[in-house]
Protein backbone atom coordinates (compact mmCIF):
# COMPACT_ATOMS: atom_id res chain seq x y z
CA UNK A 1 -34.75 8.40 -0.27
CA UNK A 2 -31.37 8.30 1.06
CA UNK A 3 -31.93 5.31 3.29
CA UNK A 4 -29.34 2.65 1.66
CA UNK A 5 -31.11 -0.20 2.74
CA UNK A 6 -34.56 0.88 0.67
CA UNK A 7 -32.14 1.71 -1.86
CA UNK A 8 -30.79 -2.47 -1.87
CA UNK A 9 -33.96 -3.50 -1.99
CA UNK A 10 -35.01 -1.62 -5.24
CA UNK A 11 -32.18 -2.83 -7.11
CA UNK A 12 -32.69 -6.39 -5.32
CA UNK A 13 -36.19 -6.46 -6.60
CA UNK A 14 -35.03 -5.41 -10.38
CA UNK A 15 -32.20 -8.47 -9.77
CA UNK A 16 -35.01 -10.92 -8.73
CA UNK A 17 -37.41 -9.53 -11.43
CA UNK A 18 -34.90 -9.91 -13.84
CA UNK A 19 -35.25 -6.61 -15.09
CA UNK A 20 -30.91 -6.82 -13.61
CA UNK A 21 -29.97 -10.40 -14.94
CA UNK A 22 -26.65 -12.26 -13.95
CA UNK A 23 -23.27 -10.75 -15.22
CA UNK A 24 -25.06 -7.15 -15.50
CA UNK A 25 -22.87 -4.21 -14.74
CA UNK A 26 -24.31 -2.00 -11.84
CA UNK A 27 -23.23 1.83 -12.72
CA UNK A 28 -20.28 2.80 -11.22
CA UNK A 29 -20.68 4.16 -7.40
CA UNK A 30 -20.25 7.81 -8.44
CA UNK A 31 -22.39 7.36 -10.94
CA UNK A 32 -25.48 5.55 -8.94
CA UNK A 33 -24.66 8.68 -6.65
CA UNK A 34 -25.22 11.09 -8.80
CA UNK A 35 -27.85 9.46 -10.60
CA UNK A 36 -29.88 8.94 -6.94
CA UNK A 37 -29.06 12.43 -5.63
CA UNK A 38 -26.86 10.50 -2.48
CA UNK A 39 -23.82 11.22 -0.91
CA UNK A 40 -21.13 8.74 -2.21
CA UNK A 41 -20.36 7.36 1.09
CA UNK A 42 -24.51 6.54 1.13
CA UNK A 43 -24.03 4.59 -2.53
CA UNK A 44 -20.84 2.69 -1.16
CA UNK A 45 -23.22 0.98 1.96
CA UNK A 46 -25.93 -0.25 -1.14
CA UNK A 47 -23.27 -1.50 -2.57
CA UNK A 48 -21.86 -3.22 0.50
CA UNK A 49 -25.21 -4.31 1.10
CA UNK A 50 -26.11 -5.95 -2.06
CA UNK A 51 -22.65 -7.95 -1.94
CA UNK A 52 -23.87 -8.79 1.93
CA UNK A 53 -26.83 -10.29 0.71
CA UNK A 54 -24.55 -12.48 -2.10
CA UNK A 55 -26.78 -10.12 -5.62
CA UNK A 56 -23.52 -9.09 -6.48
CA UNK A 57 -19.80 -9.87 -7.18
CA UNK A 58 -17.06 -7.35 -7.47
CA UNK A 59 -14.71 -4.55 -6.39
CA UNK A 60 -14.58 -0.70 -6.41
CA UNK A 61 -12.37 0.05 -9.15
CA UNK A 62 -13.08 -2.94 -11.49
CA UNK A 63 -17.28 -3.22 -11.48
CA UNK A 64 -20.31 -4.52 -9.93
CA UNK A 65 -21.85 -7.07 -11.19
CA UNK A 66 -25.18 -9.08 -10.82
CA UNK A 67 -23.81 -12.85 -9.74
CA UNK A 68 -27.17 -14.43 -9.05
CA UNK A 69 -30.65 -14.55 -9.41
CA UNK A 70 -32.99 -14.24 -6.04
CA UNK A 71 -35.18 -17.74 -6.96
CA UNK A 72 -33.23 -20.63 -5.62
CA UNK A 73 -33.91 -23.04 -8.36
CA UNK A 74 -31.31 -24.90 -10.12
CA UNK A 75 -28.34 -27.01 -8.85
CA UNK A 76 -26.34 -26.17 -5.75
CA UNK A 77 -23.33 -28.27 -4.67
CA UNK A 78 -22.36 -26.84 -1.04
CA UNK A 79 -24.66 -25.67 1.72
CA UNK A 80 -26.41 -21.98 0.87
CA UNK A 81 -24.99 -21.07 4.71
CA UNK A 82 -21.37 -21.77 3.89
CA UNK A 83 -18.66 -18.68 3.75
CA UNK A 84 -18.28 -17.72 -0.23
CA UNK A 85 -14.89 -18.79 -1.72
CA UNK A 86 -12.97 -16.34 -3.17
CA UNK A 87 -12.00 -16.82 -6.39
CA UNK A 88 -12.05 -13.36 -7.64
CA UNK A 89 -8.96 -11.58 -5.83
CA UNK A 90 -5.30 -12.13 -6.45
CA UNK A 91 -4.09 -11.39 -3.16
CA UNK A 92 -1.48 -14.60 -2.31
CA UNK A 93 -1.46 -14.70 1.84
CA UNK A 94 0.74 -17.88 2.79
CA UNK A 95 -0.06 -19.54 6.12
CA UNK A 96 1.57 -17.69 8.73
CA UNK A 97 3.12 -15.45 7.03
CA UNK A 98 2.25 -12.84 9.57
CA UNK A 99 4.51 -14.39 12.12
CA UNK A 100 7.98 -13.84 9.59
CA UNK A 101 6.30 -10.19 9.00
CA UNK A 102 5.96 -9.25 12.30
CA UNK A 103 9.57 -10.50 13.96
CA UNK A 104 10.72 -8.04 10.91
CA UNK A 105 9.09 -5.23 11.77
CA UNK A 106 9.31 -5.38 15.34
CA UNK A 107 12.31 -2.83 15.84
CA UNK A 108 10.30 -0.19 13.58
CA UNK A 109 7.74 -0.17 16.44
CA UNK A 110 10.13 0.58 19.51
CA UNK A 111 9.76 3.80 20.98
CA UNK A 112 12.72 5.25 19.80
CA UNK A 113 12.13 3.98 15.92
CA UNK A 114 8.11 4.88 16.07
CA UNK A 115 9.06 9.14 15.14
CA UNK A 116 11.91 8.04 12.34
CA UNK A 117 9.43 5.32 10.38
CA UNK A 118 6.08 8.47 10.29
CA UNK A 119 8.05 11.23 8.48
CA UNK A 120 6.74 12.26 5.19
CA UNK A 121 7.64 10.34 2.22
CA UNK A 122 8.06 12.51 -1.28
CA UNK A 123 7.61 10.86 -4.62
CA UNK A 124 11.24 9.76 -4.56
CA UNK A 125 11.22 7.86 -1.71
CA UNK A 126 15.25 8.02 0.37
CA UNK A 127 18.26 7.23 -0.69
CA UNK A 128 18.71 4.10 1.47
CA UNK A 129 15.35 3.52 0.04
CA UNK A 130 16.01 2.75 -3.62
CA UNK A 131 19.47 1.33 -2.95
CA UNK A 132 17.18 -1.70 -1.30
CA UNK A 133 14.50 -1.62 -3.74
CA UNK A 134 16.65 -1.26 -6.70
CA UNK A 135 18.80 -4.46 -5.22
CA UNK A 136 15.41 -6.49 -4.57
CA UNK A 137 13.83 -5.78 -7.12
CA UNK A 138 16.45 -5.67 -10.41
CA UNK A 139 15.41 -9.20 -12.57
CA UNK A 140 17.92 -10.61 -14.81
CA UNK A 141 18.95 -8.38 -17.57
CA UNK A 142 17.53 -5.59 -15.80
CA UNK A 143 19.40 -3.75 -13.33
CA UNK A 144 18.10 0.31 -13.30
CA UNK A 145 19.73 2.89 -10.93
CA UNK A 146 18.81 3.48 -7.71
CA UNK A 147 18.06 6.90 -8.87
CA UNK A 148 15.50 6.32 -11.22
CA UNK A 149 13.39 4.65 -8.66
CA UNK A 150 9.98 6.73 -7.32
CA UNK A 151 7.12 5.04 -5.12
CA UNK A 152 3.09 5.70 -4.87
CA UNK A 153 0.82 4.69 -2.62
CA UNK A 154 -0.05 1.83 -4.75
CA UNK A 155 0.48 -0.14 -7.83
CA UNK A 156 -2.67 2.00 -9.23
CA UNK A 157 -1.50 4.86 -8.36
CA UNK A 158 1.77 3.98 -10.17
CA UNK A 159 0.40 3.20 -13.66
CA UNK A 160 -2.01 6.61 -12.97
CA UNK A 161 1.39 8.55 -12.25
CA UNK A 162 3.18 7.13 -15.82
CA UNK A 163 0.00 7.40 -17.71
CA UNK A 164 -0.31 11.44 -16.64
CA UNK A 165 3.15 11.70 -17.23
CA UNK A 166 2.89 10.74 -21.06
CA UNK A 167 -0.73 10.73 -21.98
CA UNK A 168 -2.35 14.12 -22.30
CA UNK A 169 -6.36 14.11 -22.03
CA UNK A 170 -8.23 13.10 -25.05
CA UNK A 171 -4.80 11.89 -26.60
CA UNK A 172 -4.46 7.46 -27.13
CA UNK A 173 -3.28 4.72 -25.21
CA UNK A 174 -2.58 1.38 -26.75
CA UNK A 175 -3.59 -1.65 -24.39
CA UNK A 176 -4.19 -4.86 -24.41
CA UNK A 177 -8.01 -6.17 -25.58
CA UNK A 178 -8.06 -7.85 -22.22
CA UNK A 179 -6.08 -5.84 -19.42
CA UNK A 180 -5.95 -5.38 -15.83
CA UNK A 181 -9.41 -3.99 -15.48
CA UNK A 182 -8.87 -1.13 -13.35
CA UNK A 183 -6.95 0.53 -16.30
CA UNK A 184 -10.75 1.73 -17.40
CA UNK A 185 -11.45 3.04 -14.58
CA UNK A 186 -7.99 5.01 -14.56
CA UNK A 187 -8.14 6.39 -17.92
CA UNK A 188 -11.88 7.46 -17.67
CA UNK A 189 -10.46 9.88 -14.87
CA UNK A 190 -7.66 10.81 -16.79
CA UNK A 191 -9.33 11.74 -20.03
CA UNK A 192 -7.36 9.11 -21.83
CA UNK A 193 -8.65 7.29 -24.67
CA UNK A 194 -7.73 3.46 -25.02
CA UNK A 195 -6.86 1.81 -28.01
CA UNK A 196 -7.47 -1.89 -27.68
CA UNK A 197 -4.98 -3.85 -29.58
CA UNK A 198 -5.83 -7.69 -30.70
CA UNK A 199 -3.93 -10.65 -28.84
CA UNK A 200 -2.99 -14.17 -29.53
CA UNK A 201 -1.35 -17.04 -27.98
CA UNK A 202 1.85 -14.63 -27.22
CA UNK A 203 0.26 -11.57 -26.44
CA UNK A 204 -0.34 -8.32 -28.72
CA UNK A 205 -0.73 -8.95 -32.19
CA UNK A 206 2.52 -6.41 -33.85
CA UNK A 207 0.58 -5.90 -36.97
CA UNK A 208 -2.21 -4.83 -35.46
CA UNK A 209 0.27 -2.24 -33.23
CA UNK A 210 1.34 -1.26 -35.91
CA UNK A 211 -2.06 -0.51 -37.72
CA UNK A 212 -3.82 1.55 -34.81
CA UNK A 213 -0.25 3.59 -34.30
CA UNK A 214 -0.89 4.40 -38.49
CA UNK A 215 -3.93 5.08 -38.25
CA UNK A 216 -3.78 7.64 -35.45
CA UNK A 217 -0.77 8.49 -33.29
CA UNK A 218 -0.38 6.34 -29.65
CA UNK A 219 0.70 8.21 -27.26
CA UNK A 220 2.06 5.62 -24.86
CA UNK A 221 1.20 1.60 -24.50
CA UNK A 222 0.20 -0.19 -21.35
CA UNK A 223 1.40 -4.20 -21.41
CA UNK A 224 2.01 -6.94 -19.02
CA UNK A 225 4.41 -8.94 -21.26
CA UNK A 226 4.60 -11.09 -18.16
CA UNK A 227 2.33 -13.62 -16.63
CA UNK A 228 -0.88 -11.53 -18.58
CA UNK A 229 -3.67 -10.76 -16.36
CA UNK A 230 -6.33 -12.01 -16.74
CA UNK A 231 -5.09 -14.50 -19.41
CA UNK A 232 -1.68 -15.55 -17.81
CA UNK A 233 0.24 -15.55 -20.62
CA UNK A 234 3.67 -14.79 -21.34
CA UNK A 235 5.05 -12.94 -23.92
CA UNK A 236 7.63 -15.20 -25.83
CA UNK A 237 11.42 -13.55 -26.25
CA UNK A 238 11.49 -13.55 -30.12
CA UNK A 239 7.79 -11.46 -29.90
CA UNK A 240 9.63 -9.46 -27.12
CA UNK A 241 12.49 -8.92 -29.04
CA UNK A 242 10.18 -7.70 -32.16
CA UNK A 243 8.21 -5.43 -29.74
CA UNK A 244 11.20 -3.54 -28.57
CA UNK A 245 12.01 -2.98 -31.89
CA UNK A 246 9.00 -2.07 -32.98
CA UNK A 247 8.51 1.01 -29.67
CA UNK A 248 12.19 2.29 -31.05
CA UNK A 249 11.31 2.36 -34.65
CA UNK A 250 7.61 4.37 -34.10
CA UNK A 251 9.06 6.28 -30.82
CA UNK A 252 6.92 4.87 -28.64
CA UNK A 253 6.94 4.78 -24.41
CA UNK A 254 5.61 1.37 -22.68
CA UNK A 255 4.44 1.53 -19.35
CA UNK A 256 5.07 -2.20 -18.42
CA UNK A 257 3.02 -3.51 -15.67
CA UNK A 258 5.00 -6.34 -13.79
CA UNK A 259 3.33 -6.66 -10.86
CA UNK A 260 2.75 -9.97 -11.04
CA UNK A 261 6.13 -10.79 -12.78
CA UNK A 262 7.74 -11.55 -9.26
CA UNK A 263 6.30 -14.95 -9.52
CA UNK A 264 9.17 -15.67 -12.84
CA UNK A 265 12.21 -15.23 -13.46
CA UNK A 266 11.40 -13.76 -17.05
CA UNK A 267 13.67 -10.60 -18.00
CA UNK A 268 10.94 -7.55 -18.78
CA UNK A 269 10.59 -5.71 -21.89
CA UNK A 270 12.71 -2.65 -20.23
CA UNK A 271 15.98 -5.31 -20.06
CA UNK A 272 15.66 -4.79 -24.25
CA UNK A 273 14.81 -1.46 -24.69
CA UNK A 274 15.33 0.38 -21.12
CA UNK A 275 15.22 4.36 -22.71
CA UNK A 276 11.44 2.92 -23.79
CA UNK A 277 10.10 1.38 -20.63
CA UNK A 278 8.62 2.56 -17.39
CA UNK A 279 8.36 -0.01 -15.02
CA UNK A 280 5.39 -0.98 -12.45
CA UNK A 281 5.47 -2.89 -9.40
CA UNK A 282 4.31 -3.06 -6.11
CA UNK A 283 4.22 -4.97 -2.82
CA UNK A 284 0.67 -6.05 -2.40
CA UNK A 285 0.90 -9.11 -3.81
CA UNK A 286 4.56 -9.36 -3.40
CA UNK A 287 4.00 -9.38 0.45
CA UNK A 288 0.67 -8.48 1.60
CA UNK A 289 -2.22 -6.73 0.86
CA UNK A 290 -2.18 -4.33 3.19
CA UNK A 291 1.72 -3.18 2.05
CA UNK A 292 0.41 -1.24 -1.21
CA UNK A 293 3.59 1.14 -1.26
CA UNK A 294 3.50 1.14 -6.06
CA UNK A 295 6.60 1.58 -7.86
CA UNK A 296 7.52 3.44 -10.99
CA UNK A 297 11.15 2.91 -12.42
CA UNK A 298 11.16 5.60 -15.61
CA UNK A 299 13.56 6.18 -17.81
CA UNK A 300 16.11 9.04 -16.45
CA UNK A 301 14.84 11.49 -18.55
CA UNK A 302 11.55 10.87 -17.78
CA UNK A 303 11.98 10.87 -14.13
CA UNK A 304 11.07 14.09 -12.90
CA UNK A 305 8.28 14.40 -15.59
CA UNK A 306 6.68 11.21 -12.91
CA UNK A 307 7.46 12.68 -9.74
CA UNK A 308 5.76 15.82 -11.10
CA UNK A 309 2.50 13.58 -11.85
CA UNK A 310 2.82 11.80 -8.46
CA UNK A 311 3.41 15.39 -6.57
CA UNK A 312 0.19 17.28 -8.40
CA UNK A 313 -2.29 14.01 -7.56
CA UNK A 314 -0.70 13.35 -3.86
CA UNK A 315 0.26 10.00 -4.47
CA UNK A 316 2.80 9.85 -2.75
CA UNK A 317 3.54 6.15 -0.31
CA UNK A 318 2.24 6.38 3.01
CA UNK A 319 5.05 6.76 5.82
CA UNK A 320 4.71 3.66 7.84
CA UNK A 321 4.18 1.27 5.06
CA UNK A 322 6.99 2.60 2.84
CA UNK A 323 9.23 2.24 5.94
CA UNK A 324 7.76 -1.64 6.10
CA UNK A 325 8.27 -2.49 2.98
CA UNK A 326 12.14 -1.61 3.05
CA UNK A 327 12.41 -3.64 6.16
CA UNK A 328 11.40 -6.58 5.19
CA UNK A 329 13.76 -6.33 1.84
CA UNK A 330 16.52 -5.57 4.25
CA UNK A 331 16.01 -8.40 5.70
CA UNK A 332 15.19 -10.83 3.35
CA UNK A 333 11.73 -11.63 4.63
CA UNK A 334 9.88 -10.13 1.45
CA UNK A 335 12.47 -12.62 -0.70
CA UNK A 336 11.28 -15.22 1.49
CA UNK A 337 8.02 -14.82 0.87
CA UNK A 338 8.07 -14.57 -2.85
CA UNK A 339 10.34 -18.12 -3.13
CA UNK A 340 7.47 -19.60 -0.93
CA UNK A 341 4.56 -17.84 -3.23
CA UNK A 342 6.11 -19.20 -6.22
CA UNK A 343 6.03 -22.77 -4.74
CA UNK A 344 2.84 -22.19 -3.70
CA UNK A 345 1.42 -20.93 -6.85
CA UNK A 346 2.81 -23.43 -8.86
CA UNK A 347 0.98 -26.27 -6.63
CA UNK A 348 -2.63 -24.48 -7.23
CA UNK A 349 -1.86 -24.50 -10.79
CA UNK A 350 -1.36 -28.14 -10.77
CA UNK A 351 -4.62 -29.18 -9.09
CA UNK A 352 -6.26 -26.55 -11.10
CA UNK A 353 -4.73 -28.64 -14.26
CA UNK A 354 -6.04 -31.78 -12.64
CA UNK A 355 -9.35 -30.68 -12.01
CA UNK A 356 -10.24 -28.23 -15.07
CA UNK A 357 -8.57 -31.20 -17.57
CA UNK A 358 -11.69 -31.73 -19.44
CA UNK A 359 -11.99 -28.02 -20.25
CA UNK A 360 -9.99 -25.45 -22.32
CA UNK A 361 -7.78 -23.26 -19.87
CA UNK A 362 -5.33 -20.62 -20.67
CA UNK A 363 -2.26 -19.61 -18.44
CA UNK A 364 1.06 -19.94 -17.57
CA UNK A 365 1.78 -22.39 -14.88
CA UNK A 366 3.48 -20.21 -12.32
CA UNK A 367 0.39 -17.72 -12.40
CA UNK A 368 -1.81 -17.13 -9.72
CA UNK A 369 -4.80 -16.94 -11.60
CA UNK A 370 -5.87 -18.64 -15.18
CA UNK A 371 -8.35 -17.89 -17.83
CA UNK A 372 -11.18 -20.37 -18.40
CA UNK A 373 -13.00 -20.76 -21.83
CA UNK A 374 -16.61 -21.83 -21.53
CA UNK A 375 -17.94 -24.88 -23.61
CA UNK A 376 -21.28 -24.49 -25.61
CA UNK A 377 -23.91 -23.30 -24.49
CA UNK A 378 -22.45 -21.83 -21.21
CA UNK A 379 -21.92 -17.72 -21.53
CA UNK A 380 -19.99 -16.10 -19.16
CA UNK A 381 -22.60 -14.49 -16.79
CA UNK A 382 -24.11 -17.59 -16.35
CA UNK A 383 -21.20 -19.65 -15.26
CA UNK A 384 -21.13 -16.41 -12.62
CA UNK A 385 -24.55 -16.69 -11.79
CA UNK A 386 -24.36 -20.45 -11.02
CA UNK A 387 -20.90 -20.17 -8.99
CA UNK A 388 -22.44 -17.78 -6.95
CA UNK A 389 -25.48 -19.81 -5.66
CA UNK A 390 -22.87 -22.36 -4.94
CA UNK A 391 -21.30 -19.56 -3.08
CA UNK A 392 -18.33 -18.79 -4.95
CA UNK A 393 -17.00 -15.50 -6.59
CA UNK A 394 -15.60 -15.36 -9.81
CA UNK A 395 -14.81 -12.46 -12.46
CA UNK A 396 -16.66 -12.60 -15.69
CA UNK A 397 -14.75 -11.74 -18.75
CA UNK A 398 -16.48 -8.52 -19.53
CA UNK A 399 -14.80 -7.38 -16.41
CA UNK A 400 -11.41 -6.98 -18.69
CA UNK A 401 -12.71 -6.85 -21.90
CA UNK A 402 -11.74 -2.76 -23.11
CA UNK A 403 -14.79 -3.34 -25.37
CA UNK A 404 -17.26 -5.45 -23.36
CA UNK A 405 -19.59 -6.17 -26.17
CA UNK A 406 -16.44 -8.50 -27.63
CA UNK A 407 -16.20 -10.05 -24.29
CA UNK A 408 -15.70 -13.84 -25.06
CA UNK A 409 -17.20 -16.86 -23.30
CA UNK A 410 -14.77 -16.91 -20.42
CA UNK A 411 -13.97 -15.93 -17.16
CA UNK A 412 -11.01 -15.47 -14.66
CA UNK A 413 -10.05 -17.83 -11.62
CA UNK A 414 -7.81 -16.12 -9.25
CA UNK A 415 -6.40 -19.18 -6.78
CA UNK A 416 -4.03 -17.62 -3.98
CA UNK A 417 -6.82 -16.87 -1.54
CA UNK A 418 -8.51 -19.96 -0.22
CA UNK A 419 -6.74 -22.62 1.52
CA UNK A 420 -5.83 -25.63 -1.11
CA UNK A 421 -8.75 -28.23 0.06
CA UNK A 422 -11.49 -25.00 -0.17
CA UNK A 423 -10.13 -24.26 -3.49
CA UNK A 424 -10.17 -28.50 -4.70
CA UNK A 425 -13.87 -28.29 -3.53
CA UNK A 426 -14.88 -24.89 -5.75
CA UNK A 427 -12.83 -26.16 -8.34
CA UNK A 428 -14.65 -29.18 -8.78
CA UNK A 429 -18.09 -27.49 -8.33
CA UNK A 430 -17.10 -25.32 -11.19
CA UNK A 431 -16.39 -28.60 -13.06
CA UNK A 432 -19.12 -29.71 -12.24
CA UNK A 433 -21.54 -27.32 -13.46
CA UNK A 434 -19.64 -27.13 -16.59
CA UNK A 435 -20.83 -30.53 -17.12
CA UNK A 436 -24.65 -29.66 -16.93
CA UNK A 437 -26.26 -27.12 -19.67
CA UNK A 438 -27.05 -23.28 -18.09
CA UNK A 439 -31.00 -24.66 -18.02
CA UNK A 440 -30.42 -27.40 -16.13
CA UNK A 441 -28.36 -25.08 -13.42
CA UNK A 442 -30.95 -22.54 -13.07
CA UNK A 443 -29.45 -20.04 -14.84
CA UNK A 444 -31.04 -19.49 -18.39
């Protein structure tokens, strides 16, 4: 019973029987744990398998999902033995990046450095610490003190440590109806209850802000005013400017995710109202993916209320990569990198323009990732189901959908990770397919 290959091939039979059809959510890994009477550890390798074997798509954190059926029917545009393309992850690596990363860290790994760059790390980081980060990482219009800097393990771990810091359990958070999709996952552990609130072309609706707050007190909001994900849209400055007034008049707290705000130039929502904002970064995507040291800028008086969260839940950034991350600030490598990202992602946008011109795309051109809207009859977990047995990932739009049953015909396209003429070649599959009807793709 706890063999977790017989335990693949059960839920490979219910994918191939249909029983699990493409775009279905598997149950969580603690869940299929429980549910199977297996250690967790056991219920991570049947997932691992399944995603070996190409049944499923996703991450721990943001769902499982069914991407294809077994029978091998229907079109395919690249060789079944080819490496899948990943169009799922927003982690930007540059060619070579590596080499810049590693002349800046070499001193940390001399002998005499090795003992300095290990010591514990608390919740507020060192002084010399947030001098650099407050210096790399102020935007215009938005300059906090070095003091009001604290650092996680992660950028999840960051929005965690602000959420616990201002959202008691069972109380209401106000998100976005599509968010970062591991916000779910975060308040399900926290006890948190979250409010979708509608969007448009410039992000949350205000009236609709204002209607849930009425209705029932918000405790806190989550937003990405800045290059949205998944829908890559930026919040305009005169619905910025209204917003900020808006979390003064009702007394509200915004956590602002701008993780993937390094990529503009645009001032955040904390540059209007700072005594309202807590600020979320991190280096992930900023650098690399293995630097995950989070971020959390608070107000002052909310400060030690954060550290306090971060303390209780050990959150705290790991030694070596805390110590990594301020190196390459100090020296200017981690600006480096961004300038070139920015470059970068502005040159995948443009094929992706190129390519995906027939169809109706959402985004802001300086994104790393865009939001596609499917043209009748396609649904969204069969444009998933049809990528994959071309052998490329995508994220259905139920993945950030707070309320999946009002998850539209879409899905996401992240396009830092394969190199430009891989990512011409799945973008022009995807066109491709698009051009057919589900049926005639196999995937009805």
């Amino acid at each position: 019973m706890n063999n977790y290959r017989t335990l693949a091939d059960w839920i490979a039979d219910d994918i191939e029987a249909g029983r699990l059809p493409p775009g279905e959510r598997l149950l969580p890994q603690r869940e299929f744990a429980y549910q199977n009477r297996i250690a967790p550890s056991t219920a991570g390798r049947v997932y691992a398998e399944l995603l070996h074997r190409g049944l499923v798509i996703g991450e721990v954190g943001r769902g499982t999902f069914v991407a294809a059926q077994t029978a091998r029917t229907g079109v395919v545009f690249s060789e079944p033995t080819t490496p899948w393309v990943d169009l799922e992850h927003i982690f930007p690596v540059l060619p070579d990046q590596e080499i810049a990363i590693a002349r800046s860290l070499s001193s940390m790994l001399q002998p005499e450095a090795v003992a300095g760059v290990l010591n514990p790390v608390p919740a507020t980081g060192t002084a010399p610490g947030r001098n650099i980060a407050a210096h790399c990482l102020s935007r215009p219009g938005w300059a906090p003190s070095p003091d009001q800097f604290l650092f996680t393990g992660n950028g999840k771990q960051a929005i965690a440590a602000a959420i616990a810091a201002l959202v008691s359990r069972g109380a209401r958070l106000g998100v976005e109806e599509f968010t970062f999709a591991t916000i779910k996952r975060i308040a399900e552990r926290l006890g948190v209850t979250l409010v979708p609130l509608a969007m448009d072309g410039g992000g949350i609706r205000l009236d609709r802000l204002k209607a849930a707050h009425r209705d029932e007190p918000l405790s806190a909001l989550y937003l990405q005013p800045v290059l949205h994900n998944p829908l890559g849209v930026t919040m305009p400055s005169a619905r910025r400017e209204e917003l900020a007034c808006l979390v003064r008049d009702q007394d509200l707290i915004v956590i602002e995710d701008g993780v993937n705000s390094f990529l503009a130039d645009d001032p955040p929502l904390a540059a209007l109202v700072p005594e309202r904002c807590i600020v979320i970064d991190s280096f992930s995507k900023r650098i690399a993916p293995g630097l995950t040291v989070g971020v959390v800028v608070p107000p002052k008086p909310l400060v030690d209320r954060v550290a306090q969260a971060i303390r209780a839940n050990a959150w705290q950034a790991p030694a070596f990569a805390f110590n990594a991350v301020l190196q390459l600030m100090r020296e200017g490598t981690a600006c480096s990198i961004v300038q070139a990202k920015r470059k970068d992602a502005a040159a995948r946008q443009a094929l992706a323009a190129r390519v995906l011109s027939d169809f109706a795309v959402r985004t802001d051109p300086r994104a790393y990732h865009l939001w596609l809207e499917l043209p009748k009859p396609w649904r969204s977990h069969q444009l998933v189901a049809a990528a994959a047995r071309n052998r490329i990932a995508l994220s259905p739009s139920r993945a950030f959908a707070v309320r999946e049953a009002h998850a539209p015909n879409a899905v996401r396209i992240a396009l830092p990770w394969p190199p430009v003429p891989e990512l011409r070649r799945a973008l022009e599959v995807i066109a491709r397919l698009l051009g057919l009807t589900p049926h005639a793709a196999g995937v009805d």
